[in-house]
N, C-alpha and C. Protein backbone atom coordinates (compact mmCIF):
# COMPACT_ATOMS: atom_id res chain seq x y z
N UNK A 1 0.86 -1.17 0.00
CA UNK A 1 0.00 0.00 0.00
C UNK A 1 0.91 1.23 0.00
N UNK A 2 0.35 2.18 -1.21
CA UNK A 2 1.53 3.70 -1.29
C UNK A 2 0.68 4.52 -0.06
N UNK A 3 1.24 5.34 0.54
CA UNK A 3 0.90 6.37 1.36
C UNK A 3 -0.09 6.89 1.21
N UNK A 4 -0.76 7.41 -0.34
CA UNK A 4 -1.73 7.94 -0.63
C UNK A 4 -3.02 6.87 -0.22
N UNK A 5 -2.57 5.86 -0.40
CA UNK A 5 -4.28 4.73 0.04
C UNK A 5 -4.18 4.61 1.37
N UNK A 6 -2.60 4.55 2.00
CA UNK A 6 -2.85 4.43 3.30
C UNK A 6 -3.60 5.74 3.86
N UNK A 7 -3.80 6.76 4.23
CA UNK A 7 -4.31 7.70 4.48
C UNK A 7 -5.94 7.97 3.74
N UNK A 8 -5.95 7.43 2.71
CA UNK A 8 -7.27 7.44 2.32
C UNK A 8 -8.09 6.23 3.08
N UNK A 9 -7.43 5.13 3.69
CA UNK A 9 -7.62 3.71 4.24
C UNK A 9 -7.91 4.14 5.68
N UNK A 10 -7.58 5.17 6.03
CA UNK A 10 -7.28 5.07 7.48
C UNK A 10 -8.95 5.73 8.26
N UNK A 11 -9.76 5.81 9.14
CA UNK A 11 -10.54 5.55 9.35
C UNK A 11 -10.52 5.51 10.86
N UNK A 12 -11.79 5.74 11.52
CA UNK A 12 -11.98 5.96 13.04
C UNK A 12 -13.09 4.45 13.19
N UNK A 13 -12.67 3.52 13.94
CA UNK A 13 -13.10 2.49 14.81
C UNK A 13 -13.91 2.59 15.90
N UNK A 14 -15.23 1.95 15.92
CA UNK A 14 -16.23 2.21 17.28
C UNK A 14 -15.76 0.32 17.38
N UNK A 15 -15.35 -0.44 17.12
CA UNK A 15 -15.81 -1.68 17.25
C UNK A 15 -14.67 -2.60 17.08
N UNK A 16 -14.10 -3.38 17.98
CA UNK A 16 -13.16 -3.82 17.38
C UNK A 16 -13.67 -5.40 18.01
N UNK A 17 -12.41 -6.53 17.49
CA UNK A 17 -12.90 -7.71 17.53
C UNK A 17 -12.38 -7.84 18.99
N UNK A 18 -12.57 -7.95 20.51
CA UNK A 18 -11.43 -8.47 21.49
C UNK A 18 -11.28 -10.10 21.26
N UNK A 19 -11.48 -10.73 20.35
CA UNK A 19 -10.57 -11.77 20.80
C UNK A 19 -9.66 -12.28 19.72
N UNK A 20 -8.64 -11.38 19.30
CA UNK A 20 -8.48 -11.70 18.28
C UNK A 20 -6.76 -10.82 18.96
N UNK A 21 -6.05 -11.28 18.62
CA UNK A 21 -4.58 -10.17 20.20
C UNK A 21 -4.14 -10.03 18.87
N UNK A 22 -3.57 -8.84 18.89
CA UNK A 22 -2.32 -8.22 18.34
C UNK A 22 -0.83 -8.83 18.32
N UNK A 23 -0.49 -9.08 17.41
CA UNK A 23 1.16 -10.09 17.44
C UNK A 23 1.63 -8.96 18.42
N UNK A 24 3.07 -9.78 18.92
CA UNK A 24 4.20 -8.91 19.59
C UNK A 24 4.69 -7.66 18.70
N UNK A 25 5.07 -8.45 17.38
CA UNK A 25 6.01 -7.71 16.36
C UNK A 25 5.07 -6.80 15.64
N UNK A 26 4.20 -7.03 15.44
CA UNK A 26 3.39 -5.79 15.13
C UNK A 26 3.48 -4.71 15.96
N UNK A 27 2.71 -4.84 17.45
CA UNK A 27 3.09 -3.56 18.04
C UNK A 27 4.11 -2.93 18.64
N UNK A 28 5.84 -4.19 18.14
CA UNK A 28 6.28 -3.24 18.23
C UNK A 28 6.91 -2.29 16.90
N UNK A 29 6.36 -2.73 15.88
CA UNK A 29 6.43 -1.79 14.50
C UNK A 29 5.50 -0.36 14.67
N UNK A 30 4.28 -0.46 15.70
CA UNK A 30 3.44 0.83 15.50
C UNK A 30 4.50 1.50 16.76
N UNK A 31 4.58 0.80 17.56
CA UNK A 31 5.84 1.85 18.65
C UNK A 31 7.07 2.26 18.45
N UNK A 32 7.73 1.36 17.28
CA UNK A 32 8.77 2.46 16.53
C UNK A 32 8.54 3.32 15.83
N UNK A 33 6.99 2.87 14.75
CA UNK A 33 7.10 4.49 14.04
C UNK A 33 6.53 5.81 15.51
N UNK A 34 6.20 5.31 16.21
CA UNK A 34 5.98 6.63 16.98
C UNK A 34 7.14 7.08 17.61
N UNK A 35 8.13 6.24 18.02
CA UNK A 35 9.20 6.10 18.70
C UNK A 35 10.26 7.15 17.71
N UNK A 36 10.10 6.83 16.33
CA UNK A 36 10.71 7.96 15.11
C UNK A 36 10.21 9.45 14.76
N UNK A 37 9.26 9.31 15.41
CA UNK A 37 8.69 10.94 15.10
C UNK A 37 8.99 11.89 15.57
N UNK A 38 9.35 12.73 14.48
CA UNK A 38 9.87 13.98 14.86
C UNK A 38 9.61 14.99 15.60
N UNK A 39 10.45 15.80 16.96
CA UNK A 39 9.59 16.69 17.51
C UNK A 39 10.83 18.16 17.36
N UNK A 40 10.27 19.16 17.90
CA UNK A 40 11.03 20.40 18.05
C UNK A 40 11.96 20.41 18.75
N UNK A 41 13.54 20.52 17.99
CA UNK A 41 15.06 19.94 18.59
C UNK A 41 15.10 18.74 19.15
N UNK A 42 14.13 17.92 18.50
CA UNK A 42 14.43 16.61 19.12
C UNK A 42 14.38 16.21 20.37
N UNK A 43 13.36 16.83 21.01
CA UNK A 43 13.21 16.64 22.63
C UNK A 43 12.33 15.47 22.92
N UNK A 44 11.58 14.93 22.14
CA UNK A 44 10.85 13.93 22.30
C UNK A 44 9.63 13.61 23.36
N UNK A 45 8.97 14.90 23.40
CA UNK A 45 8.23 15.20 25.31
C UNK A 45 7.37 14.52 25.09
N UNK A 46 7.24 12.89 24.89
CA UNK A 46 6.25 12.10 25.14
C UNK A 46 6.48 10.85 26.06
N UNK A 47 5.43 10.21 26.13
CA UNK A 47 5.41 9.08 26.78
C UNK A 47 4.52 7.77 26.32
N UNK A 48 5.00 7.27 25.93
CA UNK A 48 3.73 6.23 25.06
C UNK A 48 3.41 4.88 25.45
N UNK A 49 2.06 5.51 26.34
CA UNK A 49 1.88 3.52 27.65
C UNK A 49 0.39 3.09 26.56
N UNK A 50 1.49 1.74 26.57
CA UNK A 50 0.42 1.10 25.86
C UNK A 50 -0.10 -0.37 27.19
N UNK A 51 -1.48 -0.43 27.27
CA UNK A 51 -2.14 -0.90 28.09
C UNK A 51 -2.91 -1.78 27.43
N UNK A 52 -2.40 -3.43 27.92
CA UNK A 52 -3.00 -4.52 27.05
C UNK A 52 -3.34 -5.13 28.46
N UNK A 53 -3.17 -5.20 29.70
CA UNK A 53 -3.47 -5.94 30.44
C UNK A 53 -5.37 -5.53 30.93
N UNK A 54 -6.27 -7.04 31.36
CA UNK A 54 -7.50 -6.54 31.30
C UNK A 54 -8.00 -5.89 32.93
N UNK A 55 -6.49 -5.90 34.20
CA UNK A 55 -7.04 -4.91 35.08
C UNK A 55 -6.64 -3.85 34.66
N UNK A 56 -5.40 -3.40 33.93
CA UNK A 56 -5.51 -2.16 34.00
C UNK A 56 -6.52 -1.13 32.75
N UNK A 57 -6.44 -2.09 32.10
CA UNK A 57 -8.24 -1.56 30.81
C UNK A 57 -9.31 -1.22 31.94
N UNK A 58 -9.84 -2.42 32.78
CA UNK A 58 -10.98 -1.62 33.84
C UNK A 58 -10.84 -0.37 34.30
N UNK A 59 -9.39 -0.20 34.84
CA UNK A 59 -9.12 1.20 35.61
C UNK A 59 -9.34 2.27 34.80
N UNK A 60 -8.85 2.02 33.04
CA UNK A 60 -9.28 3.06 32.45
C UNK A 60 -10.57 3.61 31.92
N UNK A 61 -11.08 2.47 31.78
CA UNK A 61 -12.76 2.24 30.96
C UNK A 61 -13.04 4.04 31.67
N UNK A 62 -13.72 3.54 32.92
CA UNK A 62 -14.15 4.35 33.65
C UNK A 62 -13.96 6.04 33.15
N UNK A 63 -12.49 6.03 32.64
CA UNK A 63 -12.25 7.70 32.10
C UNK A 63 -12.99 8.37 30.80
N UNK A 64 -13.53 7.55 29.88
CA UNK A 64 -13.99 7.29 29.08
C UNK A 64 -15.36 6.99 28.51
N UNK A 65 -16.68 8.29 28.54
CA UNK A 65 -17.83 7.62 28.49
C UNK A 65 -18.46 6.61 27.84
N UNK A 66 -17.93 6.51 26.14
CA UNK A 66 -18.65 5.43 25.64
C UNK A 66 -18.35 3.65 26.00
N UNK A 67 -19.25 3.22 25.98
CA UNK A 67 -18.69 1.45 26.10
C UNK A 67 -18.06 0.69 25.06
N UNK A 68 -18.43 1.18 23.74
CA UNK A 68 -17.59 0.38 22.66
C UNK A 68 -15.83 0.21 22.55
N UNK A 69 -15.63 1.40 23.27
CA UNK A 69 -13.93 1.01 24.04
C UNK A 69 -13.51 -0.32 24.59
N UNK A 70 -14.39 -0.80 25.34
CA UNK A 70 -14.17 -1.76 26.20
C UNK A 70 -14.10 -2.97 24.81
N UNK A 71 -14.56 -3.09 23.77
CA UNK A 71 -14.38 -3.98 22.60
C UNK A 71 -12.50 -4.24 22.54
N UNK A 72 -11.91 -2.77 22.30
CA UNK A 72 -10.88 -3.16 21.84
C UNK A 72 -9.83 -3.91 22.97
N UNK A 73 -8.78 -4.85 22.56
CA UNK A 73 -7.73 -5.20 22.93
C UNK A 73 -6.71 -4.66 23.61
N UNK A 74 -6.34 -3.54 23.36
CA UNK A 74 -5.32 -2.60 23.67
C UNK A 74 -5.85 -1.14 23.85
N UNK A 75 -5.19 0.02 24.59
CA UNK A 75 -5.15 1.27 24.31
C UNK A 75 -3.73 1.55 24.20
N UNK A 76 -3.28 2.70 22.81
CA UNK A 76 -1.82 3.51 22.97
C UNK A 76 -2.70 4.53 23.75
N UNK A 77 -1.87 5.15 24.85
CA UNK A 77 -2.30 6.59 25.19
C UNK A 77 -0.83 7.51 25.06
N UNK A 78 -0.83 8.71 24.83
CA UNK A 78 0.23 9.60 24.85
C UNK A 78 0.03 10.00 25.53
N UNK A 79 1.33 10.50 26.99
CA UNK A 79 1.41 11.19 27.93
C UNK A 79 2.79 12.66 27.71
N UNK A 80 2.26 13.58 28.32
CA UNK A 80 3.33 14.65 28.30
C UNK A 80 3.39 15.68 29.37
N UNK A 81 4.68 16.03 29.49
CA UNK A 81 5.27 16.90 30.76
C UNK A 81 5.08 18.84 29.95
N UNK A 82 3.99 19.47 30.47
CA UNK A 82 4.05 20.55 29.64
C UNK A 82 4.92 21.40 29.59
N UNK A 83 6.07 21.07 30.32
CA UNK A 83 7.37 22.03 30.78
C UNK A 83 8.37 21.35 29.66
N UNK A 84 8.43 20.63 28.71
CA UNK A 84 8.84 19.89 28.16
C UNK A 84 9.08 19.85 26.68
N UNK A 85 7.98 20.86 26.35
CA UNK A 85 8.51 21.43 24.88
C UNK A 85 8.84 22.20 24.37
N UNK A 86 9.20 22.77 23.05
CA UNK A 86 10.06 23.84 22.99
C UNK A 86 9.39 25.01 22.60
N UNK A 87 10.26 26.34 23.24
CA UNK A 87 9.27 27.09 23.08
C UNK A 87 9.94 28.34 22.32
N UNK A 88 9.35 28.96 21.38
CA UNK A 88 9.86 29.84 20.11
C UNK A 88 10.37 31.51 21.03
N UNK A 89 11.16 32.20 21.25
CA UNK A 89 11.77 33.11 22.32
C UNK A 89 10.95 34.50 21.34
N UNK A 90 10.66 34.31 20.22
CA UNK A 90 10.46 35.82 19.63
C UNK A 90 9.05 35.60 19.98
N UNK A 91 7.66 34.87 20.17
CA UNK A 91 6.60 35.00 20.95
C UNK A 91 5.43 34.11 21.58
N UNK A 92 6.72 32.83 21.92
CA UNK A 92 6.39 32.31 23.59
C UNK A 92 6.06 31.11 22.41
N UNK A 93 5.81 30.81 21.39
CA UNK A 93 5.01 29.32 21.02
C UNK A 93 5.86 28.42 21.38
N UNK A 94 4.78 27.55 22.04
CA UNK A 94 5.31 26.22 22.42
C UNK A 94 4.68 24.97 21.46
N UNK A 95 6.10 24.17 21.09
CA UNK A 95 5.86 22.87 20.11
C UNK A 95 5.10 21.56 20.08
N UNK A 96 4.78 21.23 22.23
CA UNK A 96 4.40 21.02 22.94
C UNK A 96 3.26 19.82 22.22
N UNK A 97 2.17 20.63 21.66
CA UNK A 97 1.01 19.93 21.00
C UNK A 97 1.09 19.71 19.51
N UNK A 98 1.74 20.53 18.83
CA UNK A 98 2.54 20.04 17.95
C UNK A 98 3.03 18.56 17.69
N UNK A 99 4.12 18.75 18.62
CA UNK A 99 5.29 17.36 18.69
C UNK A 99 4.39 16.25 18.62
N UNK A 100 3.52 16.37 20.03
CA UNK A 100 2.34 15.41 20.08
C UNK A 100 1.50 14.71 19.46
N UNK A 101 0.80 15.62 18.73
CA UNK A 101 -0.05 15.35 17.45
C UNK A 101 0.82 14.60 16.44
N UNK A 102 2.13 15.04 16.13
CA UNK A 102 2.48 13.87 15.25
C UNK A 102 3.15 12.52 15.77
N UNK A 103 3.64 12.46 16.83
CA UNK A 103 3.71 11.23 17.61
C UNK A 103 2.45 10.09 16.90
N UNK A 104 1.27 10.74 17.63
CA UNK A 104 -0.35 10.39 17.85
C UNK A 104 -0.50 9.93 15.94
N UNK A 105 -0.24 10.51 15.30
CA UNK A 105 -0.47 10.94 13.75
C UNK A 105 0.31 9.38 13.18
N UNK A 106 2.01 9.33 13.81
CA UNK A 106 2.53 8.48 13.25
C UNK A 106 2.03 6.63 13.84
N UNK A 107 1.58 6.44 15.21
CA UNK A 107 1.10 5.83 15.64
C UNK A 107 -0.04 5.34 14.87
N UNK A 108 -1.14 5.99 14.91
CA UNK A 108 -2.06 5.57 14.18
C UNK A 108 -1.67 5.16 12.76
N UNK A 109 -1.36 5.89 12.28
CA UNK A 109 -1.10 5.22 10.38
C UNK A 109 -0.47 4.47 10.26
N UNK A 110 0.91 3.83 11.09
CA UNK A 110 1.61 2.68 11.62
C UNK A 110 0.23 1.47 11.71
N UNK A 111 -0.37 2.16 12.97
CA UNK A 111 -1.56 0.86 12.98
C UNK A 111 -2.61 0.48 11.74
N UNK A 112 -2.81 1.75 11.04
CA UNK A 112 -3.58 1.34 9.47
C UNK A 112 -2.39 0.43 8.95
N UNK A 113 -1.37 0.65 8.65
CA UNK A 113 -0.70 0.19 7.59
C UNK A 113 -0.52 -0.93 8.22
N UNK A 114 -0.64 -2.32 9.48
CA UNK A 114 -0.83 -3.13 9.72
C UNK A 114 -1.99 -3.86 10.09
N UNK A 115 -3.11 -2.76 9.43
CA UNK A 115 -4.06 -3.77 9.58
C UNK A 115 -5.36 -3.01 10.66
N UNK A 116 -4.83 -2.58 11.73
CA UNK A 116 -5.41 -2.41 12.79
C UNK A 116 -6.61 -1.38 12.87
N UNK A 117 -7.65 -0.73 13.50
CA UNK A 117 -8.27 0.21 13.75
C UNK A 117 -7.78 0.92 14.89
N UNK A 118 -8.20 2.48 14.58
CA UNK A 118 -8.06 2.96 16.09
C UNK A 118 -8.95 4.09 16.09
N UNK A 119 -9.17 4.95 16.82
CA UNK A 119 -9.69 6.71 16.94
C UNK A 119 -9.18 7.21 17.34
N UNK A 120 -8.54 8.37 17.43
CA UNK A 120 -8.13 9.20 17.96
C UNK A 120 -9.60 9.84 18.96
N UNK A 121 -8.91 9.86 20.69
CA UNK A 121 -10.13 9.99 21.49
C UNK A 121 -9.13 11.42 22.23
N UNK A 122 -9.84 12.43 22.26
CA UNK A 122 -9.35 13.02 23.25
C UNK A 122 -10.62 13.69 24.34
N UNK A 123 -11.69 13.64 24.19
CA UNK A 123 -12.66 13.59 25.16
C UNK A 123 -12.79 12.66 26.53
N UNK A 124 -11.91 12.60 27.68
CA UNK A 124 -11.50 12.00 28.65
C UNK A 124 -11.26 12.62 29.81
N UNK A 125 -11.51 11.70 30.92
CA UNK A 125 -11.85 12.35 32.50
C UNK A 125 -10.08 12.01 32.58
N UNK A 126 -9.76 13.48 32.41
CA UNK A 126 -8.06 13.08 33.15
C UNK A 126 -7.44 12.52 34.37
N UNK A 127 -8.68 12.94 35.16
CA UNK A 127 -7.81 12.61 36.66
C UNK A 127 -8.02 11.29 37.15
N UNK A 128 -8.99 10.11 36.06
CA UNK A 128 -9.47 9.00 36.01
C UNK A 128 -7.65 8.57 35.56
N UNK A 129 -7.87 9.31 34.49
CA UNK A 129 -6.35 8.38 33.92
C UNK A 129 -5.38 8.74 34.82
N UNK A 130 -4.96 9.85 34.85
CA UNK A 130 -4.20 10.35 35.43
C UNK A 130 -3.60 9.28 36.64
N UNK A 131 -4.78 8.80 37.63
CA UNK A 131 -4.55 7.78 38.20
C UNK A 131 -4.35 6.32 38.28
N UNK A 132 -5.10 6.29 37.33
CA UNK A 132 -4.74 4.62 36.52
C UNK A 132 -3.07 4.88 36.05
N UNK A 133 -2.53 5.82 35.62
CA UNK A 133 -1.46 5.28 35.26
C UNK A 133 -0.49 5.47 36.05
N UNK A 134 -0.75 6.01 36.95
CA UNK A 134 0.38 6.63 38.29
C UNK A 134 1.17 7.56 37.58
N UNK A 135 0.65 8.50 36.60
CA UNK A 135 1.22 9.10 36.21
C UNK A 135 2.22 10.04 37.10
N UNK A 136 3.42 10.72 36.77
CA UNK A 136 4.53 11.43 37.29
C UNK A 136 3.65 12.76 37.58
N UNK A 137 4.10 13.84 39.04
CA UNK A 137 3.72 15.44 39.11
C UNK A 137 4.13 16.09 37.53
N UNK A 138 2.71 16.88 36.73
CA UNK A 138 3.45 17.23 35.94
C UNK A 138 2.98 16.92 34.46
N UNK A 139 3.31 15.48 34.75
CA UNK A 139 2.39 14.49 33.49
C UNK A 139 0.81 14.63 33.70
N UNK A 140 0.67 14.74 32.41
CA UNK A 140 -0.55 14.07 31.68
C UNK A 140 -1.35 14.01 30.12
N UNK A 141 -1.86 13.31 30.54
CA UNK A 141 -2.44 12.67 28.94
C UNK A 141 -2.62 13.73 27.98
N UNK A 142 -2.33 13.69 26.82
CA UNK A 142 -2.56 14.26 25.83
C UNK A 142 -3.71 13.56 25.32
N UNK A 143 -3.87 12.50 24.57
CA UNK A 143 -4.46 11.72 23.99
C UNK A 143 -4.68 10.29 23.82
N UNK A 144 -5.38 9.51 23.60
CA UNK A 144 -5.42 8.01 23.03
C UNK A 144 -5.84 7.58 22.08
N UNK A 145 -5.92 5.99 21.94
CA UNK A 145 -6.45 5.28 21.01
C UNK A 145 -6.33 4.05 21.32
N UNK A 146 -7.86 3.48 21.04
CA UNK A 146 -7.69 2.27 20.90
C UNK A 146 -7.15 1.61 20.59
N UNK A 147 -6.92 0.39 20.33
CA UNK A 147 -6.01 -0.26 19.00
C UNK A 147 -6.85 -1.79 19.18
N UNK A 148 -6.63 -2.12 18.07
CA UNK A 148 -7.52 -3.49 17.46
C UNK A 148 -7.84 -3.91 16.15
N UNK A 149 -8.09 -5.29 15.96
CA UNK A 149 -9.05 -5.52 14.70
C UNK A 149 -9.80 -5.24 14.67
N UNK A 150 -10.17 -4.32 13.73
CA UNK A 150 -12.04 -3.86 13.47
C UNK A 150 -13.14 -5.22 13.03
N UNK A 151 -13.67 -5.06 13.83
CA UNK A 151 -14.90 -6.00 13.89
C UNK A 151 -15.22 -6.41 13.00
N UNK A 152 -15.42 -7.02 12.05
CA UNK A 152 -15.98 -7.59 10.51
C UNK A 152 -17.22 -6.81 10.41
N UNK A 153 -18.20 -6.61 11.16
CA UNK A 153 -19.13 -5.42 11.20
C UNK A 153 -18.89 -4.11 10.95
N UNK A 154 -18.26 -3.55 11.14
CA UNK A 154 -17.54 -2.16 11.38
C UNK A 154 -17.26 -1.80 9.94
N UNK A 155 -18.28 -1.42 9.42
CA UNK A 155 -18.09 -0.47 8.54
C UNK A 155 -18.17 1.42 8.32
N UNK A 156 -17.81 1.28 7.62
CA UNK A 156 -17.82 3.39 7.59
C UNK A 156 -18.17 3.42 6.40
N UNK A 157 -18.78 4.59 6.78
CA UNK A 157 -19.38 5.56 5.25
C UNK A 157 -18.10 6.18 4.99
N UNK A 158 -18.30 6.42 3.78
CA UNK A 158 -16.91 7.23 2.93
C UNK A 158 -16.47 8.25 3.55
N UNK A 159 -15.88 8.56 3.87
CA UNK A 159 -15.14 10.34 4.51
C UNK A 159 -16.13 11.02 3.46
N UNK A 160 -16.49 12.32 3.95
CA UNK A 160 -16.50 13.52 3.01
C UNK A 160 -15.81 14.67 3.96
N UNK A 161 -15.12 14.87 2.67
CA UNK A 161 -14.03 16.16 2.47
C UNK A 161 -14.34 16.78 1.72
N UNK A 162 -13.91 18.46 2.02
CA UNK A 162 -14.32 19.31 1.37
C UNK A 162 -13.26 19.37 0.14
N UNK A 163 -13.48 20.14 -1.24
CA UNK A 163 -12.43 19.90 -1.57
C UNK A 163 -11.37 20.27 -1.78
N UNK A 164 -10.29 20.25 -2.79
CA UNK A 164 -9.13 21.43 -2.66
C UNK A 164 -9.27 22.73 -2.95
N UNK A 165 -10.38 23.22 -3.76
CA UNK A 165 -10.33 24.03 -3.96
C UNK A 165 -11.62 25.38 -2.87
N UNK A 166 -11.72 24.48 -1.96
CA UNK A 166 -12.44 24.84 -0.61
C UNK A 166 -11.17 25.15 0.31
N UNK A 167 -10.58 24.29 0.41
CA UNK A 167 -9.31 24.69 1.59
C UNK A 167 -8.36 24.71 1.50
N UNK A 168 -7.61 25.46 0.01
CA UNK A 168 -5.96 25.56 -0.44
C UNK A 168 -6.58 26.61 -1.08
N UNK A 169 -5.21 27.53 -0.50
CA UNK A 169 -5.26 28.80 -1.60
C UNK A 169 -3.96 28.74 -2.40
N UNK A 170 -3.39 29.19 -3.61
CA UNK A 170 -2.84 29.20 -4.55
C UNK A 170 -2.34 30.71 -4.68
N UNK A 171 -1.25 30.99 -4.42
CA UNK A 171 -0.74 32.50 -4.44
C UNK A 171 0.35 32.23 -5.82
């Protein structure tokens, strides 16, 4: 698959199969490409707990209103220290959510390009997680995702996107 189908392939998951586990070597191919992603001077201000065991899934459920979570196998979550990224001196921007987002970005399309489903969830009771993971003073979650086989059910309607000539301008 070229890049262009992978990204056209890639897709948000309500449903995944749980009994169906993720190889070893697979996840650890989606944790190197996140493990490779580039951040501002190379500071790397993430943390990437991936949670396959089924007490610590209970502890998280709870952070999380919908139940179709509880389907998948795994969660990646990204964690970050907000003192931790870099920040531009001529007017204060920090790379911070930046860096993040493509961590999160390379993770997921790692998991399309093997197969997997995920969503990007960032609607979450932090201090639920926060505690489930014993997170560090300092830390906390940026984001997650499920991870799993999508359900043989689990279908999607086509994306609609607007098109290029809606959201590119041409100077």
């Amino acid at each position: 698959m070229d890049f262009c189908e992978l990204v056209v392939k890639k897709c948000s998951i309500r449903n995944y199969d749980p009994h169906r586990a993720i190889p070893d070597d697979v996840l650890k191919r989606i944790l190197s490409a996140g493990r490779v992603a580039p951040s501002a001077k190379n500071l790397q201000p993430w943390r990437i707990h991936l949670v396959l065991s089924p007490e610590m899934l209970q502890k998280i459920y709870p952070g999380y209103s919908r139940d179709w979570i509880q389907s998948a196998p795994c969660l990646m979550i990204v964690s970050r220290n907000r003192n931790e990224g870099w920040g531009r001196s001529k007017d204060g921007y920090n790379s911070l959510e930046t860096d993040l987002t493509i961590v999160m970005d390379h993770l997921i399309l790692a998991a399309t390009f093997e197969g997997l489903g995920t969503r990007w969830i960032a609607a979450f009771d932090p201090n639920i997680l926060h505690e489930a993971l014993q997170l560090k003073p300092g830390e906390e979650v940026f984001a997650l995702t499920p991870l799993g086989f999508a359900h043989t059910d689990s279908v999607n309607a086509p994306k609609r996107r607007k098109s290029l000539d809606e959201i590119v301008v041409f100077w």
